[in-house]
ModelCIF file with pLDDT and N, C-alpha, C, O atoms, coordinates in Angstrom:
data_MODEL
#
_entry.id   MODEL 
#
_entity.id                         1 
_entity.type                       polymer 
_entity.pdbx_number_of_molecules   1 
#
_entity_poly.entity_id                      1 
_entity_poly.type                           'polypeptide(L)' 
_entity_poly.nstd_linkage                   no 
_entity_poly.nstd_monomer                   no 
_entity_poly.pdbx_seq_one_letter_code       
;(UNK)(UNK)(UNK)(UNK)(UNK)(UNK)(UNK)(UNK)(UNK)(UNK)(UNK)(UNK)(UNK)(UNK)(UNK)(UNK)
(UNK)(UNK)(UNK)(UNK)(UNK)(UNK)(UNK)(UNK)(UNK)(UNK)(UNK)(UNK)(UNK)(UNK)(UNK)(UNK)
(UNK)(UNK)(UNK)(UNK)(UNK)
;
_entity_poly.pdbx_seq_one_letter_code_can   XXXXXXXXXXXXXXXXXXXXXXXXXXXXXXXXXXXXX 
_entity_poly.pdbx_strand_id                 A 
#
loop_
_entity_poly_seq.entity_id 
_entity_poly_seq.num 
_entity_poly_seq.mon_id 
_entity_poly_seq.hetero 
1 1  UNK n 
1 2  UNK n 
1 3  UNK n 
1 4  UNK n 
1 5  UNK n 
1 6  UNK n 
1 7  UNK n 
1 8  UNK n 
1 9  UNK n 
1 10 UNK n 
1 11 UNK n 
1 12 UNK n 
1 13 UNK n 
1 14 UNK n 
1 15 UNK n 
1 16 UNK n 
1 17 UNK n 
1 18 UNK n 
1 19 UNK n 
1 20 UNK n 
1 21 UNK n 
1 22 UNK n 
1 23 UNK n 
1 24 UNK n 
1 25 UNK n 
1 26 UNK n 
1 27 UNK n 
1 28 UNK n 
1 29 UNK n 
1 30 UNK n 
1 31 UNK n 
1 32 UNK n 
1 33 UNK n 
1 34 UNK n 
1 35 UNK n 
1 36 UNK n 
1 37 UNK n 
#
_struct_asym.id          A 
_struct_asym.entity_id   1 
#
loop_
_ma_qa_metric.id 
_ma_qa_metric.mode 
_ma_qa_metric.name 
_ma_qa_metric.software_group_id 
_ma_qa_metric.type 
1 global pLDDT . pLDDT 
2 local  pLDDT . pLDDT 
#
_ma_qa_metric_global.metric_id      1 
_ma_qa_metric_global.metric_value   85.27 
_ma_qa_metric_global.model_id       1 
_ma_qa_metric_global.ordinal_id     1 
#
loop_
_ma_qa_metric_local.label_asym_id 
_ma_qa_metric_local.label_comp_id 
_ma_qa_metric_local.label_seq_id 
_ma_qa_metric_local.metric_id 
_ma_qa_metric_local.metric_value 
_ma_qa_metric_local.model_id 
_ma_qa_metric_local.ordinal_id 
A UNK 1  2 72.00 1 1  
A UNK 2  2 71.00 1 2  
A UNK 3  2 69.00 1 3  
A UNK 4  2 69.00 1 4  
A UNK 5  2 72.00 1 5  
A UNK 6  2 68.00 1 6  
A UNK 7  2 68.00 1 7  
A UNK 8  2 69.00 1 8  
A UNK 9  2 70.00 1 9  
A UNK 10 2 67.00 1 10 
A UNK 11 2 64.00 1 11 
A UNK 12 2 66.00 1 12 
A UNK 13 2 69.00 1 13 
A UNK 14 2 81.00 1 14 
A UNK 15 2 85.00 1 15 
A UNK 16 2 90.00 1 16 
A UNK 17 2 93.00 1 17 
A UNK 18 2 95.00 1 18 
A UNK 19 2 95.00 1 19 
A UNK 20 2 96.00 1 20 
A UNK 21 2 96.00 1 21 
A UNK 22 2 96.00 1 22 
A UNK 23 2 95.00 1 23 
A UNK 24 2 96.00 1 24 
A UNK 25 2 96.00 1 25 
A UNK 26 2 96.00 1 26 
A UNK 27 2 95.00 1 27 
A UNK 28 2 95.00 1 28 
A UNK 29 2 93.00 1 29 
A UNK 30 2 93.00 1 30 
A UNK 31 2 95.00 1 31 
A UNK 32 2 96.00 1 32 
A UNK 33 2 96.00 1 33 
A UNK 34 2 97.00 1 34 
A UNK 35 2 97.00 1 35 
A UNK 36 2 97.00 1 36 
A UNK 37 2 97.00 1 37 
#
loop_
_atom_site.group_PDB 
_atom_site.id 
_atom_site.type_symbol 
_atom_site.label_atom_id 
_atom_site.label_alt_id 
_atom_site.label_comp_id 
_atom_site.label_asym_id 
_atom_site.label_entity_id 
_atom_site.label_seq_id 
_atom_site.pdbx_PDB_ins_code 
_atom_site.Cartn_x 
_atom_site.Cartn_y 
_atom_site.Cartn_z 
_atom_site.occupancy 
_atom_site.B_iso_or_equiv 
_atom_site.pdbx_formal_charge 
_atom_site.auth_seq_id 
_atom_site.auth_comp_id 
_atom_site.auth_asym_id 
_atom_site.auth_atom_id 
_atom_site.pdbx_PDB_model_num 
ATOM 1   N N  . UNK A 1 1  ? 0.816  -1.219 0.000  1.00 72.00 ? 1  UNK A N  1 
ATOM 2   C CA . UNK A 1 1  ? 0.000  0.000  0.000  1.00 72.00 ? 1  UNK A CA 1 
ATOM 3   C C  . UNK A 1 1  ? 0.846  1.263  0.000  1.00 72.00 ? 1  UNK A C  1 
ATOM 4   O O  . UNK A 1 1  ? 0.310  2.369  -0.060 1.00 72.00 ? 1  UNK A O  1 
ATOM 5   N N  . UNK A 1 2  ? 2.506  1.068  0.084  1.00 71.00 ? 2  UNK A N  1 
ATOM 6   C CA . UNK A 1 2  ? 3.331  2.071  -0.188 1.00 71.00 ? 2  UNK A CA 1 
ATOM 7   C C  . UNK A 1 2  ? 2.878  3.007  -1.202 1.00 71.00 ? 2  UNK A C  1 
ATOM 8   O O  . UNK A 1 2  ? 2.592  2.531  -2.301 1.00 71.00 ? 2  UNK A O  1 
ATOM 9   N N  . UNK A 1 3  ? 2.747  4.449  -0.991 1.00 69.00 ? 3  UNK A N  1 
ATOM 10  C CA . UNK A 1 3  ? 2.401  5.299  -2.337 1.00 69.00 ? 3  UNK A CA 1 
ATOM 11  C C  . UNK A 1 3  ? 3.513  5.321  -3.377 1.00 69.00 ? 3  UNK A C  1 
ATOM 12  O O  . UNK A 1 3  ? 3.414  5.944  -4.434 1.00 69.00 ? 3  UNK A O  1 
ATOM 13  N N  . UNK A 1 4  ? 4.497  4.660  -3.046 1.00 69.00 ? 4  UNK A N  1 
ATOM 14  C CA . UNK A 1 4  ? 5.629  4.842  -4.262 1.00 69.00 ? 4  UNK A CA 1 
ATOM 15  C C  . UNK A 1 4  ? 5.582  3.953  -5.497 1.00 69.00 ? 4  UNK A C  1 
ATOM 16  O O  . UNK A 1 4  ? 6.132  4.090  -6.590 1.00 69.00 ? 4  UNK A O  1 
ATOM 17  N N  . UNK A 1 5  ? 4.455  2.626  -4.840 1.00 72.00 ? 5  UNK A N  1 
ATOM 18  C CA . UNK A 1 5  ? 3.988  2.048  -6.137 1.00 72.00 ? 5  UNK A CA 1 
ATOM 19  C C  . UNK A 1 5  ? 3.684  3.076  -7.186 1.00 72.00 ? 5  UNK A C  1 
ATOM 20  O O  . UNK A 1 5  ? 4.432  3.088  -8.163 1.00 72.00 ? 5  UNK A O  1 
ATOM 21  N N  . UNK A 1 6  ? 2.591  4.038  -7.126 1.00 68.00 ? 6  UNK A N  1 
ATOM 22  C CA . UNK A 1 6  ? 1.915  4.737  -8.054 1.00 68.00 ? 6  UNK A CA 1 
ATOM 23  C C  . UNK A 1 6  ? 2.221  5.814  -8.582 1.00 68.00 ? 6  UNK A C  1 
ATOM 24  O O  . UNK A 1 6  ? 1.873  6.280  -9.667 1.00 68.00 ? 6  UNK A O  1 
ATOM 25  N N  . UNK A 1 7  ? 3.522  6.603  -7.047 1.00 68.00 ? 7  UNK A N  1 
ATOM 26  C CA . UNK A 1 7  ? 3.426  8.054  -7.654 1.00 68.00 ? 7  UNK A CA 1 
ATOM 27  C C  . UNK A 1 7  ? 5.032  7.970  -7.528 1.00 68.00 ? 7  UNK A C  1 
ATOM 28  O O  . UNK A 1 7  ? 5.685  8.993  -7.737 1.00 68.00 ? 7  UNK A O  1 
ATOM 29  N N  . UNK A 1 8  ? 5.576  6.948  -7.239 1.00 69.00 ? 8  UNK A N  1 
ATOM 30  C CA . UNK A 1 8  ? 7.251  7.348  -7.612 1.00 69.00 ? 8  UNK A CA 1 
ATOM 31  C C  . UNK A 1 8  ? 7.895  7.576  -5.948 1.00 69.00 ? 8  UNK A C  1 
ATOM 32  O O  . UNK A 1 8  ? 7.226  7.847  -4.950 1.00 69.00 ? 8  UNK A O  1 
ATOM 33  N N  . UNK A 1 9  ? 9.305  7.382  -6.024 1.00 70.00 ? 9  UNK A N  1 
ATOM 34  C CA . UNK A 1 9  ? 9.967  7.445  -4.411 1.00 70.00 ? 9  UNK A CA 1 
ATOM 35  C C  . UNK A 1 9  ? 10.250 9.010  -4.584 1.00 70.00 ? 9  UNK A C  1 
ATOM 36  O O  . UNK A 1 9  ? 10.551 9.593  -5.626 1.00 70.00 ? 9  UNK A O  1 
ATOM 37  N N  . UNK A 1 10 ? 10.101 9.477  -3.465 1.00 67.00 ? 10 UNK A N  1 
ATOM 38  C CA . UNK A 1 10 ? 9.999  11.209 -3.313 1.00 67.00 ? 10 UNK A CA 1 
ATOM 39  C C  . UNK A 1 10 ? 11.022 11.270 -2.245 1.00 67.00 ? 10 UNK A C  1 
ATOM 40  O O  . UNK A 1 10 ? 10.859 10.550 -1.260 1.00 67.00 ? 10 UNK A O  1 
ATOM 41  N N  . UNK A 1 11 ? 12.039 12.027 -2.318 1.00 64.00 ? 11 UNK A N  1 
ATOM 42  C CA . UNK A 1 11 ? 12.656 12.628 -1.316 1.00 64.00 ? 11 UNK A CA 1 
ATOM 43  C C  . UNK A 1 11 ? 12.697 13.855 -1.059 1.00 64.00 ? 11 UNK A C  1 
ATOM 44  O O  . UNK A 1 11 ? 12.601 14.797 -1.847 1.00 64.00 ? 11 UNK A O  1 
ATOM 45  N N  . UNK A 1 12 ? 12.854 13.864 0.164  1.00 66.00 ? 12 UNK A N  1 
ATOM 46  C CA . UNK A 1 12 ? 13.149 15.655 0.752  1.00 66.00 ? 12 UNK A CA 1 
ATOM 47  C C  . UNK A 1 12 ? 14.267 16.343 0.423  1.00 66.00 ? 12 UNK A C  1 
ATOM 48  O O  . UNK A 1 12 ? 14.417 17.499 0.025  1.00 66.00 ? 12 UNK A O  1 
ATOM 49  N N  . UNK A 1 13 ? 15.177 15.300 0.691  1.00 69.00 ? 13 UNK A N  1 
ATOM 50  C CA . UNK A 1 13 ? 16.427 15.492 0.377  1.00 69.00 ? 13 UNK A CA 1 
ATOM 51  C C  . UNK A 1 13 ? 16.904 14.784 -0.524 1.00 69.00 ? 13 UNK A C  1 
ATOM 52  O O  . UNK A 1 13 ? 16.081 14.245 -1.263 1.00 69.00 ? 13 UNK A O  1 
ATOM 53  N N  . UNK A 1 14 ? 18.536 14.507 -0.812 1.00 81.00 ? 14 UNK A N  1 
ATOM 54  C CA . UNK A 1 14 ? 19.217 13.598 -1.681 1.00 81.00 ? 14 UNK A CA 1 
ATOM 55  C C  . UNK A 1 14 ? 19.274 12.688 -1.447 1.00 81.00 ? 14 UNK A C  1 
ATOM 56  O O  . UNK A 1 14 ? 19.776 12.715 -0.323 1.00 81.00 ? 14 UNK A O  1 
ATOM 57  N N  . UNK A 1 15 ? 18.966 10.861 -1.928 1.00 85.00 ? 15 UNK A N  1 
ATOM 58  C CA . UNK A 1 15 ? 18.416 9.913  -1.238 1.00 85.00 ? 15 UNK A CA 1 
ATOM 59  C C  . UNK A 1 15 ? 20.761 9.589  -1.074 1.00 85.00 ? 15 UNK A C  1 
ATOM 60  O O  . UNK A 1 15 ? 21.746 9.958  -1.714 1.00 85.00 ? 15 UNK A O  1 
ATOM 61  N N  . UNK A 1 16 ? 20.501 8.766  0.110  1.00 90.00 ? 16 UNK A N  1 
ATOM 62  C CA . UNK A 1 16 ? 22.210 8.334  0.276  1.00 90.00 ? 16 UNK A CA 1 
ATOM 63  C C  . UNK A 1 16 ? 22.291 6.832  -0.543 1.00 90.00 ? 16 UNK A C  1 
ATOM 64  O O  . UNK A 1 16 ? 21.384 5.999  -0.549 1.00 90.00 ? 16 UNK A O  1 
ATOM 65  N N  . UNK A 1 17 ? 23.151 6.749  -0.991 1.00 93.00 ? 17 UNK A N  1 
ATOM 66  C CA . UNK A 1 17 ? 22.660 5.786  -2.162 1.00 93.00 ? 17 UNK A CA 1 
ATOM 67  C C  . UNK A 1 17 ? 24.102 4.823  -1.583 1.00 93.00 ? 17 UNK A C  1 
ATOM 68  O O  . UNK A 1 17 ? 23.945 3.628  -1.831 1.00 93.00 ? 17 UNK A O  1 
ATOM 69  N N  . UNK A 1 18 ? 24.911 5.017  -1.153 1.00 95.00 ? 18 UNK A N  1 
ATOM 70  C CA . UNK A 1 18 ? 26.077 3.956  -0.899 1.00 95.00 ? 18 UNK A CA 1 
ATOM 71  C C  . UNK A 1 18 ? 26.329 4.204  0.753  1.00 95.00 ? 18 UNK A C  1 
ATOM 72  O O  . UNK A 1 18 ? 26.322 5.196  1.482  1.00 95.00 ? 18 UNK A O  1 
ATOM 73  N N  . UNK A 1 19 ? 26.540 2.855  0.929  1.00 95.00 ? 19 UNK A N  1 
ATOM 74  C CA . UNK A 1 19 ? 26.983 2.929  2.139  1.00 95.00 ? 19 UNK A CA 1 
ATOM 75  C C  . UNK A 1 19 ? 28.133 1.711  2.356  1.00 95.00 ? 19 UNK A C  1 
ATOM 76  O O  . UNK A 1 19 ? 27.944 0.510  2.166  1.00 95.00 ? 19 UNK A O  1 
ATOM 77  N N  . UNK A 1 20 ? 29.275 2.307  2.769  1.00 96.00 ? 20 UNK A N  1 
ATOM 78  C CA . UNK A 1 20 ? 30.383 0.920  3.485  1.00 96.00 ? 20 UNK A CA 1 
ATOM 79  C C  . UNK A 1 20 ? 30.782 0.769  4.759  1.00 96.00 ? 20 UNK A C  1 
ATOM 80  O O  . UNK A 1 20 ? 30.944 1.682  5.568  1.00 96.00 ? 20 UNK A O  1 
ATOM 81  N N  . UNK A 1 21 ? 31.001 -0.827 5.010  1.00 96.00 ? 21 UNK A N  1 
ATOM 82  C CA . UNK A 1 21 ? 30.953 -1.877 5.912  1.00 96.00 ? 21 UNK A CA 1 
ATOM 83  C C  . UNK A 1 21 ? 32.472 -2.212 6.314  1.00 96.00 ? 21 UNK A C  1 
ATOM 84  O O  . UNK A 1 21 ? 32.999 -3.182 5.768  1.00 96.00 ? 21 UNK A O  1 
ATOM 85  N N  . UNK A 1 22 ? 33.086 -1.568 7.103  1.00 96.00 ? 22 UNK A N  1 
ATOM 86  C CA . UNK A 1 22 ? 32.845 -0.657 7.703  1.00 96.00 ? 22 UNK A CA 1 
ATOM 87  C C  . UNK A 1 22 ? 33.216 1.057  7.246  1.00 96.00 ? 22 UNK A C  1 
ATOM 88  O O  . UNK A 1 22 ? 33.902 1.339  6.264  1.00 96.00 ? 22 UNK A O  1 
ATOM 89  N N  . UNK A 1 23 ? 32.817 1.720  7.855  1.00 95.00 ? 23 UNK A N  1 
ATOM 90  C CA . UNK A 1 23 ? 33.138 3.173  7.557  1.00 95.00 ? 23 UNK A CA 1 
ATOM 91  C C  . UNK A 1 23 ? 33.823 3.853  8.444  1.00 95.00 ? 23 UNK A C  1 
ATOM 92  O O  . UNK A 1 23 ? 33.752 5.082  8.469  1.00 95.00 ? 23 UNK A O  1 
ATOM 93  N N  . UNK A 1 24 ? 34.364 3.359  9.054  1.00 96.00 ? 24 UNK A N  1 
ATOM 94  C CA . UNK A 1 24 ? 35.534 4.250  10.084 1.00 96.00 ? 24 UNK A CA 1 
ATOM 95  C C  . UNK A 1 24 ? 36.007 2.792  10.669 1.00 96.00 ? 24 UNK A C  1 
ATOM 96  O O  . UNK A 1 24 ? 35.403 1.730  10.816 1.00 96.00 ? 24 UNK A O  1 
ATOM 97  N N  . UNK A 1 25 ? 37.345 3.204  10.935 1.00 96.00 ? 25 UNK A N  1 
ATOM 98  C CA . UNK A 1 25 ? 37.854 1.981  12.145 1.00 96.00 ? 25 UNK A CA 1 
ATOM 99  C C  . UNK A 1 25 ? 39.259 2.470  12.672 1.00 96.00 ? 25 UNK A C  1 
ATOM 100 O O  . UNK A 1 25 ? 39.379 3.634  13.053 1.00 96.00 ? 25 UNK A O  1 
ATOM 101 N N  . UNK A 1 26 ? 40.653 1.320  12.704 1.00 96.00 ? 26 UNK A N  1 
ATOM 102 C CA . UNK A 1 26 ? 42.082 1.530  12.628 1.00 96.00 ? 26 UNK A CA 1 
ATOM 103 C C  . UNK A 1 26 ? 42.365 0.625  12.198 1.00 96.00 ? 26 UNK A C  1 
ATOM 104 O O  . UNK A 1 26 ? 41.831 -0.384 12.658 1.00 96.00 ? 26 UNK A O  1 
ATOM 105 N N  . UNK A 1 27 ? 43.452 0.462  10.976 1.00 95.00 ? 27 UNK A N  1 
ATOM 106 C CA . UNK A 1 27 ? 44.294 -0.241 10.521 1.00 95.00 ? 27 UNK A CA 1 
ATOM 107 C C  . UNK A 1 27 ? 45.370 -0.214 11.066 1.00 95.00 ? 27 UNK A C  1 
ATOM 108 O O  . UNK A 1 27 ? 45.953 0.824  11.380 1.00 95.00 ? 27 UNK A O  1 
ATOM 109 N N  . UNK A 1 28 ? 45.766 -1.312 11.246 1.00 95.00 ? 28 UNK A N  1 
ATOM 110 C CA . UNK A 1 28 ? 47.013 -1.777 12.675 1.00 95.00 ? 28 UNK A CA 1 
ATOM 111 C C  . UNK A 1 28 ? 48.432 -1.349 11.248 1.00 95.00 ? 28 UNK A C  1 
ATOM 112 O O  . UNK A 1 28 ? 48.335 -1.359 10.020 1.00 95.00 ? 28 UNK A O  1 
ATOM 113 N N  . UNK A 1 29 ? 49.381 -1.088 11.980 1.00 93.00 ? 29 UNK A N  1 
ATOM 114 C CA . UNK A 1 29 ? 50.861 -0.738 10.958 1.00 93.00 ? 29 UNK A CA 1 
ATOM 115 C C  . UNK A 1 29 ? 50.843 -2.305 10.247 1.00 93.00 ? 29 UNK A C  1 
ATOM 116 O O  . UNK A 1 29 ? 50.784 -3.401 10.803 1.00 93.00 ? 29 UNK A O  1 
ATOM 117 N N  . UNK A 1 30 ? 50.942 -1.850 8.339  1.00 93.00 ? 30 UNK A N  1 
ATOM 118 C CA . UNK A 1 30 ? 51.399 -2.564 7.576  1.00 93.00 ? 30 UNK A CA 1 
ATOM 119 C C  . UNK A 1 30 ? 50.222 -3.646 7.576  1.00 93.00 ? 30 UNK A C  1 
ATOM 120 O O  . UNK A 1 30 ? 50.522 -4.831 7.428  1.00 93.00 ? 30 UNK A O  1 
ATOM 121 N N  . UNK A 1 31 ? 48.863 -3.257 7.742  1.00 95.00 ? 31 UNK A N  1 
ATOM 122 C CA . UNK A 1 31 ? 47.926 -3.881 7.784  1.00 95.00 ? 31 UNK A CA 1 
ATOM 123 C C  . UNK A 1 31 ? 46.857 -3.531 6.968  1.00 95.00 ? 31 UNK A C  1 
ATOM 124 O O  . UNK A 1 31 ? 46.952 -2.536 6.250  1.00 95.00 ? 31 UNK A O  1 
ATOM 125 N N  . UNK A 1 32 ? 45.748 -4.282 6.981  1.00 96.00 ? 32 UNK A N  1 
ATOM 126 C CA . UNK A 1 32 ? 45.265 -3.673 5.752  1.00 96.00 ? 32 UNK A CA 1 
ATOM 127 C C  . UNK A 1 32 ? 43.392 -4.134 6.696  1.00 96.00 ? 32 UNK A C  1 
ATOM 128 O O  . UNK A 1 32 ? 43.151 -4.814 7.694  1.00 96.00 ? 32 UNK A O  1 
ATOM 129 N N  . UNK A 1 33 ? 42.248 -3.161 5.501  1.00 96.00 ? 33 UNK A N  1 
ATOM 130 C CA . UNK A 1 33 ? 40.932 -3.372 5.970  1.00 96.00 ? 33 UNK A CA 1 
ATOM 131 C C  . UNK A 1 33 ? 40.003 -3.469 4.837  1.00 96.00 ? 33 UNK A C  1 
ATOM 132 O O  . UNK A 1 33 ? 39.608 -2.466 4.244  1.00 96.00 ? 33 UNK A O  1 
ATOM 133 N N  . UNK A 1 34 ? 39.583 -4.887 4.471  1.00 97.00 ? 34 UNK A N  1 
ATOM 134 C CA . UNK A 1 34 ? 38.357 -5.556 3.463  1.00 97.00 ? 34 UNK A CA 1 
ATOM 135 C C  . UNK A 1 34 ? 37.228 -4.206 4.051  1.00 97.00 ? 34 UNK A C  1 
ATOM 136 O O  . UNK A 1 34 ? 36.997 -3.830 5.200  1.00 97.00 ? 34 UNK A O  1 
ATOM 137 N N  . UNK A 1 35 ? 36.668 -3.700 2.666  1.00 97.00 ? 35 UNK A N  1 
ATOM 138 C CA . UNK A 1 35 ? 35.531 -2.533 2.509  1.00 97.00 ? 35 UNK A CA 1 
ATOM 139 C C  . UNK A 1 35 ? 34.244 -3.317 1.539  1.00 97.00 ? 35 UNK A C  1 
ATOM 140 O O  . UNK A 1 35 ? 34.162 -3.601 0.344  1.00 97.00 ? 35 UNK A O  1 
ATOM 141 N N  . UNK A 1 36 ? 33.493 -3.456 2.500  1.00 97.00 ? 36 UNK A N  1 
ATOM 142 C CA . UNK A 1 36 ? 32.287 -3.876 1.583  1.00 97.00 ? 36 UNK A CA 1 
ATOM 143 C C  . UNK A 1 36 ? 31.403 -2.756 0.974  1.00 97.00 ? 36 UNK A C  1 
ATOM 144 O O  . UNK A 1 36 ? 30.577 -2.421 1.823  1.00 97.00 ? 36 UNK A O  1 
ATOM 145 N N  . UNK A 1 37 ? 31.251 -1.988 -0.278 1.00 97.00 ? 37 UNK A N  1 
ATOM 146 C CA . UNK A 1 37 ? 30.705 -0.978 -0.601 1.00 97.00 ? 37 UNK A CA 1 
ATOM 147 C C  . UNK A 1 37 ? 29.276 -1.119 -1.079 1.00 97.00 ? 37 UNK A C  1 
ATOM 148 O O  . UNK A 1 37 ? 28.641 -0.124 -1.431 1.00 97.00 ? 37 UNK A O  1 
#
């Protein structure tokens, strides 16, 4: 019964369209951190 079936997704703002897993942390010296985007 979402209205976006009929009339389209409406934002107020700019919808955030990416997000990564994780987005802040610490990489230990000479180490490295897998980014799921």
């Amino acid at each position: 019964s979402d209205p976006s079936w009929t009339d389209g997704i409406h934002f107020y703002v700019e919808p955030r369209e990416f997000t990564m897993n994780p987005s802040q942390g610490i990489i230990l010296p000479r180490g490295h951190q897998d980014i799921e985007v």
